[in-house]
C-alpha atoms as a PDB file:
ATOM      1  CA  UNK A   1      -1.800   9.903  15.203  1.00  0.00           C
ATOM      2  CA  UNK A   2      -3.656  12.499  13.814  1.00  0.00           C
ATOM      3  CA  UNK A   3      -4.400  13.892  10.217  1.00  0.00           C
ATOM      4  CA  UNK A   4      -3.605  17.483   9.823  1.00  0.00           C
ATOM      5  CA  UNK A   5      -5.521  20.077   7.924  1.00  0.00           C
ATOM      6  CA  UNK A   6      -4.394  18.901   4.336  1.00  0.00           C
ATOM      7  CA  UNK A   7      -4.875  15.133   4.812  1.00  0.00           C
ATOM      8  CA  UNK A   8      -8.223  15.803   6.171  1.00  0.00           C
ATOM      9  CA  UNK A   9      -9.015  17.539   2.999  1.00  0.00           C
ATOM     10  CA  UNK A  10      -7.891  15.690   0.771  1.00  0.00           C
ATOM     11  CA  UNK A  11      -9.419  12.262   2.257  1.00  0.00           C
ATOM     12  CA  UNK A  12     -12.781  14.090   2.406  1.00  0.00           C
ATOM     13  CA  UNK A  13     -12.915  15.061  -1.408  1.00  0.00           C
ATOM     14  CA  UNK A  14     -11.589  11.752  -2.126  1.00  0.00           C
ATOM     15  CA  UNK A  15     -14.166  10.267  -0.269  1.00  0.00           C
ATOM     16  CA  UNK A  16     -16.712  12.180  -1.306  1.00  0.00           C
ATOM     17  CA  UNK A  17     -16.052  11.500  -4.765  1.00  0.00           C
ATOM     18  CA  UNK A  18     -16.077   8.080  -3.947  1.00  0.00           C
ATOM     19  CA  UNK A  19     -19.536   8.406  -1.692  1.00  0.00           C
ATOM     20  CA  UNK A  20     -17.893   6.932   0.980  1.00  0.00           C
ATOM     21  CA  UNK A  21     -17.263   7.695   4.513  1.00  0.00           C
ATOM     22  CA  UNK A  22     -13.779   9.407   5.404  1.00  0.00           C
ATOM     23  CA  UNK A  23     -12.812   6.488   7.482  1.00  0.00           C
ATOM     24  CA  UNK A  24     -13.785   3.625   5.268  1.00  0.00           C
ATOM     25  CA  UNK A  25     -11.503   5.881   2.361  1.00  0.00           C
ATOM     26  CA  UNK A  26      -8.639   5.805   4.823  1.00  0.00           C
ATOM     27  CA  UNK A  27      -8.877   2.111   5.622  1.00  0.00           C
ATOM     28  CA  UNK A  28      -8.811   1.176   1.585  1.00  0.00           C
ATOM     29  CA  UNK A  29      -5.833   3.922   0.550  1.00  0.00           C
ATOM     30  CA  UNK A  30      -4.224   2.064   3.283  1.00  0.00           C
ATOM     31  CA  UNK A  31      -4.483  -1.013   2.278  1.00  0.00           C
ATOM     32  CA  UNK A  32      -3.612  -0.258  -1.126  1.00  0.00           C
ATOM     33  CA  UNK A  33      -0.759   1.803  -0.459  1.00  0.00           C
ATOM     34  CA  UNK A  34       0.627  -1.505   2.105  1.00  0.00           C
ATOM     35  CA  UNK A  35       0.292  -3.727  -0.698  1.00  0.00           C
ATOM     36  CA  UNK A  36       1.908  -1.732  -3.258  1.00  0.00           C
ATOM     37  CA  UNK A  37       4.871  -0.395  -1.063  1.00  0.00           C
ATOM     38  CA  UNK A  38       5.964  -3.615   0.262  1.00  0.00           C
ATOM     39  CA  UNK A  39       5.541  -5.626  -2.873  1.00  0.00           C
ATOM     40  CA  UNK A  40       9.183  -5.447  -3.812  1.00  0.00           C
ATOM     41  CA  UNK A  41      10.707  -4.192  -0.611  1.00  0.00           C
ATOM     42  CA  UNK A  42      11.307  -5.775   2.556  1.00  0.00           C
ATOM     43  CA  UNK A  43      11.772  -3.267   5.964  1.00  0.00           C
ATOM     44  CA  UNK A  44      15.335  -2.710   7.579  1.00  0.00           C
ATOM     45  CA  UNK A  45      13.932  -3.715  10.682  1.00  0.00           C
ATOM     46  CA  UNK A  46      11.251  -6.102  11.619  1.00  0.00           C
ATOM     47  CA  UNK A  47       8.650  -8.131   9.547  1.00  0.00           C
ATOM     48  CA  UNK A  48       5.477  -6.697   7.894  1.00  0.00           C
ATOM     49  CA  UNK A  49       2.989  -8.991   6.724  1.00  0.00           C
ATOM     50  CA  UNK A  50       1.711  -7.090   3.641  1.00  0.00           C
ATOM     51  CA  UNK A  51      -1.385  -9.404   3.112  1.00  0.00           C
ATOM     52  CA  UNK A  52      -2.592  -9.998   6.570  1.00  0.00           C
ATOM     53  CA  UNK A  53      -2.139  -5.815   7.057  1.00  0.00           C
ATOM     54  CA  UNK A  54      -4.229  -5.668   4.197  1.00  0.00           C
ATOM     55  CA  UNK A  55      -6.649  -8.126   5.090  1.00  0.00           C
ATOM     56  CA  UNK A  56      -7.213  -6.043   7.754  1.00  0.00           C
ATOM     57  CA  UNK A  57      -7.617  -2.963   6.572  1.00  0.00           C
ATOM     58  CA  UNK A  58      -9.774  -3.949   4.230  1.00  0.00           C
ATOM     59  CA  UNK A  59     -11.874  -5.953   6.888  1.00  0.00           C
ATOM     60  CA  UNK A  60     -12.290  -2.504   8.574  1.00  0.00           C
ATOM     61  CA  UNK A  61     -13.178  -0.741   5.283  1.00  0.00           C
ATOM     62  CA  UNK A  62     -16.270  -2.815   5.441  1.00  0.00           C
ATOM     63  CA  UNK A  63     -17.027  -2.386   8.911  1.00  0.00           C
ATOM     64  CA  UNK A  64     -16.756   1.854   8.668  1.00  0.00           C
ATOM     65  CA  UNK A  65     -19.425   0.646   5.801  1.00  0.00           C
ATOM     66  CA  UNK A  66     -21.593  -1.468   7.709  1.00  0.00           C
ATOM     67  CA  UNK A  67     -21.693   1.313  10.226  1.00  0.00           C
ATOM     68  CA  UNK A  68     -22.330   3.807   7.866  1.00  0.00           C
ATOM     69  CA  UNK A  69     -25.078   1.987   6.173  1.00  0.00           C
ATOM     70  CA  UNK A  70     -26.569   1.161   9.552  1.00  0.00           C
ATOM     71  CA  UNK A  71     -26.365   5.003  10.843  1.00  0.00           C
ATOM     72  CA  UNK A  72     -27.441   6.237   7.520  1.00  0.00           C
END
């Protein structure tokens, strides 16, 4: 999957705002958008595990940190 033109500019002033990198924005908008869309709804098809999906993302916010703070 791929962001096109808009996303990509709106995640970069968003995370630029935030002094963050792109993908470390993208992993916590994720996260936060998981958690608030499946608090009161449950998919057609499948399971989602909100909070482990979360966990995750949020796991790999700090990582695209780490690396930035390591690179930087």
């Amino acid at each position: 999957m791929t962001l096109n033109e808009t996303q990509a500019r709106v995640l970069q002033q968003i995370a630029n705002a935030e002094m963050r990198s792109p993908e470390q924005m993208l992993s916590l908008l994720l996260a936060e958008g998981v958690r608030f869309y499946f608090c009161d709804y449950q998919p057609h098809s499948g399971e989602v595990d909100p909070e482990s999906a979360e966990f995750m993302l949020k796991q790999d916010a700090i990582r695209c940190a780490m690396g930035a703070k390591n690179n930087g």
